[in-house]
Protein backbone atom coordinates (compact mmCIF):
# COMPACT_ATOMS: atom_id res chain seq x y z
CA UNK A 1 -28.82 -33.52 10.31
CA UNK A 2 -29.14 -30.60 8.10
CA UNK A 3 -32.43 -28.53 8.43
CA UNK A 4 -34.86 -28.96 5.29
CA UNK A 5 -35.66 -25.81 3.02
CA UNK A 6 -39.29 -26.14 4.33
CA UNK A 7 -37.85 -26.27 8.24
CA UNK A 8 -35.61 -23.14 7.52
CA UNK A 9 -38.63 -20.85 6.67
CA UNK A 10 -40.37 -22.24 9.86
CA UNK A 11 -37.44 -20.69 12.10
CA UNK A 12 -34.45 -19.22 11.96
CA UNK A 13 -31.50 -22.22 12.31
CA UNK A 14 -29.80 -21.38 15.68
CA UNK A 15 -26.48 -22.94 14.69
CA UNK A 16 -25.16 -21.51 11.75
CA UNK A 17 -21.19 -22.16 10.37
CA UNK A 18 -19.30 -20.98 7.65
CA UNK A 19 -17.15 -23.39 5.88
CA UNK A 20 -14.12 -21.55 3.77
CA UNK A 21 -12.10 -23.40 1.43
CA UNK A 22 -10.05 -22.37 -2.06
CA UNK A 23 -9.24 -24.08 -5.54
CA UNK A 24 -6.20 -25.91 -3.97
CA UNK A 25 -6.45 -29.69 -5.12
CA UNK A 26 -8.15 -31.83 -2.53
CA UNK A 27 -10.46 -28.68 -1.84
CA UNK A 28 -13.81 -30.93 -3.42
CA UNK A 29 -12.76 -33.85 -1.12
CA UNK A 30 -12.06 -31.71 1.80
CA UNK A 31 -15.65 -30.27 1.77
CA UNK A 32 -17.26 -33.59 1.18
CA UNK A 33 -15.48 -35.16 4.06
CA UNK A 34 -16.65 -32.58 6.32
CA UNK A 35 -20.42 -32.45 5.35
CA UNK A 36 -20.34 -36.27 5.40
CA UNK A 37 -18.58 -35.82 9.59
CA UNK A 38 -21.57 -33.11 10.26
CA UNK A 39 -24.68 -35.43 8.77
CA UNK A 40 -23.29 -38.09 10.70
CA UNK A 41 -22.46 -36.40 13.92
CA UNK A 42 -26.26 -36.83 16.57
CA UNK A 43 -27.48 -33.38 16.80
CA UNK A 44 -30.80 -32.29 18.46
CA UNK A 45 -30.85 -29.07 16.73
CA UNK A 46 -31.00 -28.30 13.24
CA UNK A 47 -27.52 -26.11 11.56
CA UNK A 48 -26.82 -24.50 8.71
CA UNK A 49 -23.68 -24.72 6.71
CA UNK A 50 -22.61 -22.57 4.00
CA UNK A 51 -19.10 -23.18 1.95
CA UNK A 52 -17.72 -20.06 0.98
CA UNK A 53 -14.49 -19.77 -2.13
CA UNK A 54 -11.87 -17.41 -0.47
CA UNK A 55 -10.72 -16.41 -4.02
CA UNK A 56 -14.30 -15.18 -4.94
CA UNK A 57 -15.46 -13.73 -1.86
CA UNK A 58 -12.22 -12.28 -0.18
CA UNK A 59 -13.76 -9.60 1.66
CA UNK A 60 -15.60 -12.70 3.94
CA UNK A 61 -11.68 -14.10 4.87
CA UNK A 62 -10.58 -10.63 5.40
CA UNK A 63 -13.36 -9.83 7.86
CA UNK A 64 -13.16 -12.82 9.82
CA UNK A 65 -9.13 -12.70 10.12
CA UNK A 66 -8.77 -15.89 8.61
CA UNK A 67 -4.82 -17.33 8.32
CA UNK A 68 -5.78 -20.55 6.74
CA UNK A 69 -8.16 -23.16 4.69
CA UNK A 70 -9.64 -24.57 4.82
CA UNK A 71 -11.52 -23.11 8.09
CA UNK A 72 -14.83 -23.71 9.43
CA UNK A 73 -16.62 -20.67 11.52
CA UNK A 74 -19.64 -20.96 13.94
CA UNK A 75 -21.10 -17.13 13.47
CA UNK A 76 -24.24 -18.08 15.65
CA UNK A 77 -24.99 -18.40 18.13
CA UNK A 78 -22.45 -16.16 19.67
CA UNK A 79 -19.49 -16.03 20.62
CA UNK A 80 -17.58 -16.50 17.35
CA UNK A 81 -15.40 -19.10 17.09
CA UNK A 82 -13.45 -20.40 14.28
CA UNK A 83 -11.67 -23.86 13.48
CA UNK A 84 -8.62 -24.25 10.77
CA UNK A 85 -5.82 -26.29 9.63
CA UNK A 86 -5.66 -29.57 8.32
CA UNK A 87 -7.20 -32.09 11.50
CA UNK A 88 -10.10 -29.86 11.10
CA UNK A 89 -12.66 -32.87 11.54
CA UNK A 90 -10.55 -33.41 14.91
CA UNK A 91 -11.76 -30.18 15.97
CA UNK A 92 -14.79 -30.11 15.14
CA UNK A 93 -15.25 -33.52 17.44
CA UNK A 94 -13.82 -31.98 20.11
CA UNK A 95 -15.97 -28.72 20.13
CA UNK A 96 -19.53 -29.97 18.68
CA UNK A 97 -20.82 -30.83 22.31
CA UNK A 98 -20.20 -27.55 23.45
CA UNK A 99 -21.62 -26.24 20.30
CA UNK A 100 -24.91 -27.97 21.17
CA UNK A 101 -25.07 -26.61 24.28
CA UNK A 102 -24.93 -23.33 23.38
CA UNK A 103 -27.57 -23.68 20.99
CA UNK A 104 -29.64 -24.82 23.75
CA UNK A 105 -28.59 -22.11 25.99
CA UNK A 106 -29.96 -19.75 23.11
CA UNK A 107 -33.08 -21.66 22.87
CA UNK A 108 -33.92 -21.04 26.88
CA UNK A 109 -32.82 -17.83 26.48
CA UNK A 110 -35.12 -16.81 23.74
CA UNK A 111 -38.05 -18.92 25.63
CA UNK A 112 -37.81 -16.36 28.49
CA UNK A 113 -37.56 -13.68 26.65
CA UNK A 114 -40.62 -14.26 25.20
CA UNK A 115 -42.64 -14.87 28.07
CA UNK A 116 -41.50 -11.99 29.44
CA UNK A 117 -42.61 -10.02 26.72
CA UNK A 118 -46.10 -11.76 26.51
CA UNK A 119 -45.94 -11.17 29.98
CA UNK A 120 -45.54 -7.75 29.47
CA UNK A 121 -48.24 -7.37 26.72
CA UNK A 122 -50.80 -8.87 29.05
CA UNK A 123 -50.42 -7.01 31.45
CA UNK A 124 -50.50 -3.95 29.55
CA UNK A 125 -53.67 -5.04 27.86
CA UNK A 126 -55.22 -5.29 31.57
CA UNK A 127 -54.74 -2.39 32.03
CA UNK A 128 -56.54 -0.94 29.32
CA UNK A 129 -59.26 -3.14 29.17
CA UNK A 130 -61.95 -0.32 29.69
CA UNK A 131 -60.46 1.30 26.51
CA UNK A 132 -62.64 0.95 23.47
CA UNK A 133 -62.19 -2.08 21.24
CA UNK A 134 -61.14 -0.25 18.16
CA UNK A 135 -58.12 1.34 20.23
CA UNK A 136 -57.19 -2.18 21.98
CA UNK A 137 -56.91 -3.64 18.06
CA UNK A 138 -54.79 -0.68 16.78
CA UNK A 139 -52.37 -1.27 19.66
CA UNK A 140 -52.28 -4.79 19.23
CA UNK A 141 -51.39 -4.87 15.32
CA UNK A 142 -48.76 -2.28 15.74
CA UNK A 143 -47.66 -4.20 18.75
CA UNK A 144 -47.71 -7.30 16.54
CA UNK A 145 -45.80 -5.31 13.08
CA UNK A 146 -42.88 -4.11 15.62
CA UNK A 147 -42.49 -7.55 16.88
CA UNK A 148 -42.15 -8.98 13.42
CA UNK A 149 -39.64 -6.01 12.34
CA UNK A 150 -37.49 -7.16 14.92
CA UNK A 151 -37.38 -10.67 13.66
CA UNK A 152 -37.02 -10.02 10.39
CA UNK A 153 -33.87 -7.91 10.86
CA UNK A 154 -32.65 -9.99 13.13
CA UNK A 155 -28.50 -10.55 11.65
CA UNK A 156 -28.43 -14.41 12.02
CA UNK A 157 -29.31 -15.52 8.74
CA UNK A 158 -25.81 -16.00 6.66
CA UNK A 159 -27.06 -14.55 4.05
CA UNK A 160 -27.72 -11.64 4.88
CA UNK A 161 -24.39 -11.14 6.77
CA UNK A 162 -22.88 -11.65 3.92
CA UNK A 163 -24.02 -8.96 1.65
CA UNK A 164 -24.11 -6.44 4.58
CA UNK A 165 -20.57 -7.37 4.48
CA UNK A 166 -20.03 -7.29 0.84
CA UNK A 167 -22.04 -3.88 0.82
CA UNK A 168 -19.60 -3.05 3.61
CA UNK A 169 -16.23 -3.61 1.69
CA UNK A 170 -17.55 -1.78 -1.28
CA UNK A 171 -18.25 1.08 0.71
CA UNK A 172 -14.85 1.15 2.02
CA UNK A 173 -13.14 0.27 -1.37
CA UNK A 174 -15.07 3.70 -2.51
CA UNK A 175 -13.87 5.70 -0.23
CA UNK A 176 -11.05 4.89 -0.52
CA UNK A 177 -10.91 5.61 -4.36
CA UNK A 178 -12.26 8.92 -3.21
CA UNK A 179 -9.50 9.58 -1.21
CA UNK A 180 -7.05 8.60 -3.46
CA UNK A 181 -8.66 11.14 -6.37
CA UNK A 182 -8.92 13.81 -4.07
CA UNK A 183 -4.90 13.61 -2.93
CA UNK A 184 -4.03 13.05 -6.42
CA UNK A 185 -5.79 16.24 -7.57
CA UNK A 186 -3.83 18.58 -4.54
CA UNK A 187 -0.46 16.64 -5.86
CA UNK A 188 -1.42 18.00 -9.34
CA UNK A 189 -1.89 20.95 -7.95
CA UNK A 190 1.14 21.42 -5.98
CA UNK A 191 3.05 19.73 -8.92
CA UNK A 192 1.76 23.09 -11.43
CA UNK A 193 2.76 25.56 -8.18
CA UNK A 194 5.90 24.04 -7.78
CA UNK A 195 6.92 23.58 -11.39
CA UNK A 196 6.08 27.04 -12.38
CA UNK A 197 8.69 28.16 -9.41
CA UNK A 198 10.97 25.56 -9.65
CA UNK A 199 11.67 25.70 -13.40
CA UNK A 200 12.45 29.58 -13.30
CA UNK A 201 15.24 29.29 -11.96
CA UNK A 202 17.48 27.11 -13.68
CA UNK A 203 15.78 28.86 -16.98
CA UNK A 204 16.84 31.90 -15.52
CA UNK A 205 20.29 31.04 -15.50
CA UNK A 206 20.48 29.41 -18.88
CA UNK A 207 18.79 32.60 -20.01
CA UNK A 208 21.56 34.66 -18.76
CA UNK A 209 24.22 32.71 -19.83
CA UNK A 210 22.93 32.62 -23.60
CA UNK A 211 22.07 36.13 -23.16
CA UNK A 212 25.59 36.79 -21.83
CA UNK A 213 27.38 34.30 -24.62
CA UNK A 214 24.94 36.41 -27.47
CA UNK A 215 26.64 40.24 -25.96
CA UNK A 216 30.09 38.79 -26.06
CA UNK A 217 29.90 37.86 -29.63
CA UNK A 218 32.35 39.86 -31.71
CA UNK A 219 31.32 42.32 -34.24
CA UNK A 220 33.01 42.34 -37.95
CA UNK A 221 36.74 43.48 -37.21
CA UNK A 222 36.64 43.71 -33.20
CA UNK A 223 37.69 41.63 -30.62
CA UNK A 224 35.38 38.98 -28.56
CA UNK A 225 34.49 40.52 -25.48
CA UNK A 226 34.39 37.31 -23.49
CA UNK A 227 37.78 35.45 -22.88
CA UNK A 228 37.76 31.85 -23.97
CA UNK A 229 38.20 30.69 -20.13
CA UNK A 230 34.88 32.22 -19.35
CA UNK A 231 32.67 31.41 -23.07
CA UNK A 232 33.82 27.81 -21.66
CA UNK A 233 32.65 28.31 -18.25
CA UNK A 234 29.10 30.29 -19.79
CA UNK A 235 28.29 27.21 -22.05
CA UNK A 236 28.70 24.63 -19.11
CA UNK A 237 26.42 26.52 -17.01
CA UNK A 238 23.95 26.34 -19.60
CA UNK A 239 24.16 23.09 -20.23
CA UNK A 240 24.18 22.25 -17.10
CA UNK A 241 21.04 24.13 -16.23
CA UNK A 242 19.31 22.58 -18.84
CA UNK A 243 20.04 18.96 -17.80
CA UNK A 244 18.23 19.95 -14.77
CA UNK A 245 15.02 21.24 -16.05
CA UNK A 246 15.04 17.89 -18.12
CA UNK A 247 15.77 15.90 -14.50
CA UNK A 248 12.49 18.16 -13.29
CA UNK A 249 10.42 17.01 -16.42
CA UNK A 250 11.35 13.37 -16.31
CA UNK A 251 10.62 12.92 -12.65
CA UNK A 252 7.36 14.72 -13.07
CA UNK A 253 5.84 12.66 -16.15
CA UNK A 254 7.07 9.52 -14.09
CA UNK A 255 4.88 10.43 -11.33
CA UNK A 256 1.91 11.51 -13.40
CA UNK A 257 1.88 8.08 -14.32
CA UNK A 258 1.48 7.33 -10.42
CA UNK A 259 2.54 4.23 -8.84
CA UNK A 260 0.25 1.46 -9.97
CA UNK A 261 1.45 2.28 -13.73
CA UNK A 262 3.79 -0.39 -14.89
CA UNK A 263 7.61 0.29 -14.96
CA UNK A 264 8.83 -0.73 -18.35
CA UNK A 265 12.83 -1.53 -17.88
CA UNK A 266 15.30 -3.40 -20.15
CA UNK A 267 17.75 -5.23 -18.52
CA UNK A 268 21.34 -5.91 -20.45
CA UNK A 269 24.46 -6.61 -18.97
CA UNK A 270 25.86 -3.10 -17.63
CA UNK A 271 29.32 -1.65 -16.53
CA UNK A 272 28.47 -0.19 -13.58
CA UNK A 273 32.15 1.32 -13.42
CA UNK A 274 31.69 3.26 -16.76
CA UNK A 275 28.19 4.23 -15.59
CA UNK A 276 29.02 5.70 -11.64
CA UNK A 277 32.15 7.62 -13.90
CA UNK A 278 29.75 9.03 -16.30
CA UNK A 279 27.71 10.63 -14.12
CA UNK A 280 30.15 11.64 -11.36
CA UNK A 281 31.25 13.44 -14.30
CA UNK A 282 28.02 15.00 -15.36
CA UNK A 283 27.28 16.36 -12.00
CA UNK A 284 30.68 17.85 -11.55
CA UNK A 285 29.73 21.16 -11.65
CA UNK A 286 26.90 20.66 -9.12
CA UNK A 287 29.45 20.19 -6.76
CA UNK A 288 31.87 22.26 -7.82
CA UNK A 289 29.40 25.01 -6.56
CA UNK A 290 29.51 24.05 -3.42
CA UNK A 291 33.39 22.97 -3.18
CA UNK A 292 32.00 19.89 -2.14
CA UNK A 293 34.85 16.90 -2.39
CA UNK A 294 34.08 13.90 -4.23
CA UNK A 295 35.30 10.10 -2.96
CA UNK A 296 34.89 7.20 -4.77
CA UNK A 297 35.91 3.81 -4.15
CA UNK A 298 34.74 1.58 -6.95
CA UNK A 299 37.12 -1.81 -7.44
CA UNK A 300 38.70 -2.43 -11.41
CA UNK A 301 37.23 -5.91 -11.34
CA UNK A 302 33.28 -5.24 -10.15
CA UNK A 303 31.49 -7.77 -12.01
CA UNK A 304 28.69 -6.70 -14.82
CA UNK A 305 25.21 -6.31 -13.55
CA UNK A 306 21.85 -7.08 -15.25
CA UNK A 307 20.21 -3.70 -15.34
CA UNK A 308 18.94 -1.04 -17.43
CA UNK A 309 21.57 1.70 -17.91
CA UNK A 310 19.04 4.58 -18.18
CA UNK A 311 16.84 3.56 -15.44
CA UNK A 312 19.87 3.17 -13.09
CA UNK A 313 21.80 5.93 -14.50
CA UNK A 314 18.46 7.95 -13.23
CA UNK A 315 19.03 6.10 -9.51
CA UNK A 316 22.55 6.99 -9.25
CA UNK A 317 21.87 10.93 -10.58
CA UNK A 318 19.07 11.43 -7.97
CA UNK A 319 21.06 10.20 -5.15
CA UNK A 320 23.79 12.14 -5.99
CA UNK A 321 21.84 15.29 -6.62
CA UNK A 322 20.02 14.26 -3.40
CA UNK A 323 23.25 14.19 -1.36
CA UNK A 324 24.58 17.53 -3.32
CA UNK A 325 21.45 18.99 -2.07
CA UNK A 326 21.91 18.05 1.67
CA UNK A 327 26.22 18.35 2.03
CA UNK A 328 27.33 21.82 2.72
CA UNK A 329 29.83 23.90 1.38
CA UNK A 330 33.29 22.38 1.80
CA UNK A 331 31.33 18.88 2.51
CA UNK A 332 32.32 15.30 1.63
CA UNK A 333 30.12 13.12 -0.80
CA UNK A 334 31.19 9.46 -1.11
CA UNK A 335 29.93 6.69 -3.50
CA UNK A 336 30.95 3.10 -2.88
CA UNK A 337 30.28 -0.01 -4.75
CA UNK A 338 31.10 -3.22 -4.23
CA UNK A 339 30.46 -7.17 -4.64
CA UNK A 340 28.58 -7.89 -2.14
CA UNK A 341 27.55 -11.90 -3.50
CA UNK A 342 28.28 -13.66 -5.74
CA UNK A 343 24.76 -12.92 -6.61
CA UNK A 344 24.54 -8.78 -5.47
CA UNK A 345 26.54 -5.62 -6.22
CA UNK A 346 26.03 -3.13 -3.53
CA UNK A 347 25.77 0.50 -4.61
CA UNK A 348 26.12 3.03 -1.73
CA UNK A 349 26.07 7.45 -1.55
CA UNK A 350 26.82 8.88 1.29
CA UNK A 351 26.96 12.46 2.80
CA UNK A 352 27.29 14.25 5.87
CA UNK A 353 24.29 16.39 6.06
CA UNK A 354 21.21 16.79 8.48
CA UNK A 355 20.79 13.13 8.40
CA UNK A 356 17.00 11.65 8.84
CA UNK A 357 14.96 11.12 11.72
CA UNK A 358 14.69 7.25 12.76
CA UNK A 359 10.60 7.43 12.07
CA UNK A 360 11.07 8.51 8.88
CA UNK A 361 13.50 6.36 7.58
CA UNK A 362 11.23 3.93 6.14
CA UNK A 363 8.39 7.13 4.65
CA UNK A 364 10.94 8.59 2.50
CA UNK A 365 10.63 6.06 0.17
CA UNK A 366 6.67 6.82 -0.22
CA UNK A 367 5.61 8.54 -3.08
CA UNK A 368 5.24 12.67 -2.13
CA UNK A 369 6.52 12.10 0.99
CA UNK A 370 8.69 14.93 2.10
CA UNK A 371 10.44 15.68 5.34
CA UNK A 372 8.82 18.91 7.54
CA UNK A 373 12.49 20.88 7.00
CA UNK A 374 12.48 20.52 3.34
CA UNK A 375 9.12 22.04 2.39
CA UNK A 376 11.45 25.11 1.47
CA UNK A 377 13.74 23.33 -0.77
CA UNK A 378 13.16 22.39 -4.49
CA UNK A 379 11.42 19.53 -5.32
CA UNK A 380 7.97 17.37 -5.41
CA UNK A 381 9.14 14.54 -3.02
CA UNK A 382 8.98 12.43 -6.29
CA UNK A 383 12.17 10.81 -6.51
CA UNK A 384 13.07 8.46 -4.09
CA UNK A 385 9.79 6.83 -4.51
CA UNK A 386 10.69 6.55 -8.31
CA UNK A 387 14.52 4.92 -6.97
CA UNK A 388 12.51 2.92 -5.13
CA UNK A 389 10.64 1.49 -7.96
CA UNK A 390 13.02 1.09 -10.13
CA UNK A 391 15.49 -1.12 -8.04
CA UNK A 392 12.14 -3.28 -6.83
CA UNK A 393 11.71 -3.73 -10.89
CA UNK A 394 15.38 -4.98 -11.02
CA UNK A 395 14.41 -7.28 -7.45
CA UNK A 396 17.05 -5.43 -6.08
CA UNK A 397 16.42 -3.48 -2.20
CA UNK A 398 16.99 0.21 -1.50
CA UNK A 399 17.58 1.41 1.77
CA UNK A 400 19.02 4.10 3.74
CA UNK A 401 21.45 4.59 7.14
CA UNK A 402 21.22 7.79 8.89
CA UNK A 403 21.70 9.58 12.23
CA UNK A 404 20.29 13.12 12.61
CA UNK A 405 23.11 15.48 11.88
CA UNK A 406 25.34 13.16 10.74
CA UNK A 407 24.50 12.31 7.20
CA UNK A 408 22.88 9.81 5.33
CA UNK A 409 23.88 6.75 3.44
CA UNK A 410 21.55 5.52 1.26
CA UNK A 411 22.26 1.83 -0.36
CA UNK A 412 20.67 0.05 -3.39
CA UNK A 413 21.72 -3.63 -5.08
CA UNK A 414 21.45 -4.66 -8.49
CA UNK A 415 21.81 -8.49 -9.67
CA UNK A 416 25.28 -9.86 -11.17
CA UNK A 417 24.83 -10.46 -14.93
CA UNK A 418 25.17 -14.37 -15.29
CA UNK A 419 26.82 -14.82 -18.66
């Protein structure tokens, strides 16, 4: 049976177990069924048994690579060895015998061990017997303090483990909060670098068109100096530049708010058809730059979806502006959607850049990630984690195909609206 309070301070209890269990109905009679097996079961040595809630002490589950509840561990004497499932009681039959004998086998072992050691101290006090009795004492009592230093940090008492474990995950749960501060302080720091390069650009070139649109107006009773073709051409450019810098902004103040802020979105039933349209449209003259050829296959009766236009109208610009990016001159950019389900409608951009390596097909889609070639190009290696966030918010998957110098196709679903 179960060691008494006043036995437990005698010695330390050589078989110690650790029962784990968690708020799941049947969890009180589970416990009580096992403590009633134990006090039953003949035992020559005395055990301790502690009963440990997974849900308030996770850290405990997590270090002893538990997979189920409830679970019963022996922690001493060693080896470890852990029991689980739902015939735990069978188990425990099975493997108390052997249990028992391994407490004895620590018993013996101890026994020698200490005779060696008084052993030891005998003969070392023989040999010093012509010392002086003062110096023979000293010895002794720091002989005797060592001895008990030993025993009192000796790790079998579950108590102990257990907030040298706790201690343990808090330390690690720091540091890694330390971590975390420290990379988000060099983002913010490349973030400020980049911006202040990457927005002079663009404001560069609405500058210059504005600039250019401002010479070319007429003075009283002369002609315009700019033809209407090209005051046309000026005031898309600036427009055009400015939608950019406001791309920049958004994706920036989205990832200030890092990845553990929540993603507000508001779903409505959404023509995806109008939407893909819309923007091919906006981004024309992105890829009119690069005589880059647009194909689109996108069927007259795609069902609605249940998204939120602005959040997906900002999925379907950045892949787009992604693939711009990557196609070369002359190259082909394709956008395909279709009904995939009756549940899914498949969304899919495609190009035929560089392509991405196989073992980084899956990092893309981390926040600041960004591929060794494209530390040159624009960009804070923002926005594909922010896709990726946004489709998970509509419980939709994002994903992407690629071959290295062949291109990339990078896929996304959205639920069907159900009217």
């Amino acid at each position: 049976m179960q060691a008494s309070p006043e036995e437990s301070r005698k010695f330390e209890v050589p078989l110690q177990l650790l029962l784990f269990v968690d708020k799941r109905p049947g969890s009180t009679e589970q416990i009580r069924r096992i403590r009633t097996y134990l006090k039953n079961l003949r035992t020559e040595y005395p055990f301790d048994l502690q009963v440990i809630d997974v849900e308030e002490q996770p850290y405990l589950a997590e270090h002893f690579k538990l997979v189920a509840t409830p679970a019963l561990v022996k922690i001493h004497p060693e080896p470890r060895q852990t029991l689980a499932g739902s015939n735990l009681i069978n188990q425990l039959g099975i493997w108390w015998n052997r249990w028992q004998r391994s407490v004895e086998e620590y018993l013996n072992n101890s026994r020698q061990d200490s005779d060696l050691d008084n052993e030891a101290i005998e003969a070392e006090e023989t040999s010093k017997r012509d010392k002086n009795v003062a110096e023979s004492t000293a010895l002794l009592h720091q002989e005797t303090e060592s001895t008990s230093s030993v025993v009192r940090s000796h790790p079998n008492s579950i108590a102990r483990s257990t907030e040298v474990l706790r201690l343990s995950d808090e330390i690690f749960r720091l540091k890694q909060e330390v971590e975390q501060l420290q990379e988000q302080l060099q983002f913010k720091d490349r973030i400020i670098a980049m911006l202040a390069h990457d927005l002079r650009n663009p404001l560069t070139a609405t500058s210059i068109a504005l600039e250019t649109l401002e010479l070319g107006v007429p003075k009283e009773g002369q002609p315009s100096r700019l033809t209407p073709a090209l005051t046309t051409q000026l005031l898309r450019h600036a427009r055009t530049q400015t939608k950019a810098i406001d791309r920049m902004i958004t994706d920036i103040l989205q990832a200030a708010r890092g990845t553990n802020a929540e993603l507000l979105i508001q779903p409505q039933q959404l023509d995806l058809i109008n939407l893909c349209k819309d923007v091919l449209d906006h981004l024309k003259d992105r890829f009119r730059q690069k005589s880059q050829y647009i194909e689109s296959d996108i069927p007259a009766d795609l069902p609605l979806v249940y998204a939120d236009p602005e959040r997906i109208r900002q999925v379907v610009i950045n892949l787009l502006d992604n693939a711009a990016k990557y196609t070369p001159e002359g190259g082909k950019i394709q956008i395909t959607v279709l009904h995939r389900t009756t549940q899914k409608v498949q969304v899919s951009i495609c190009d035929n850049g560089p392509g991405i390596p196989i073992e980084n097909q899956e990092r893309i889609f981390e926040e600041r990630f960004r591929l060794e070639r494209d530390t040159a190009q624009d960009g804070y290696g923002i926005g594909l984690s922010l896709c990726q966030r946004i489709i998970r918010a509509h419980y939709g998957q994002i994903w992407v195909d690629s071959n290295s110098n062949q291109g990339s196709c990078f896929h996304f679903t959205l639920p069907v609206h159900r009217s």
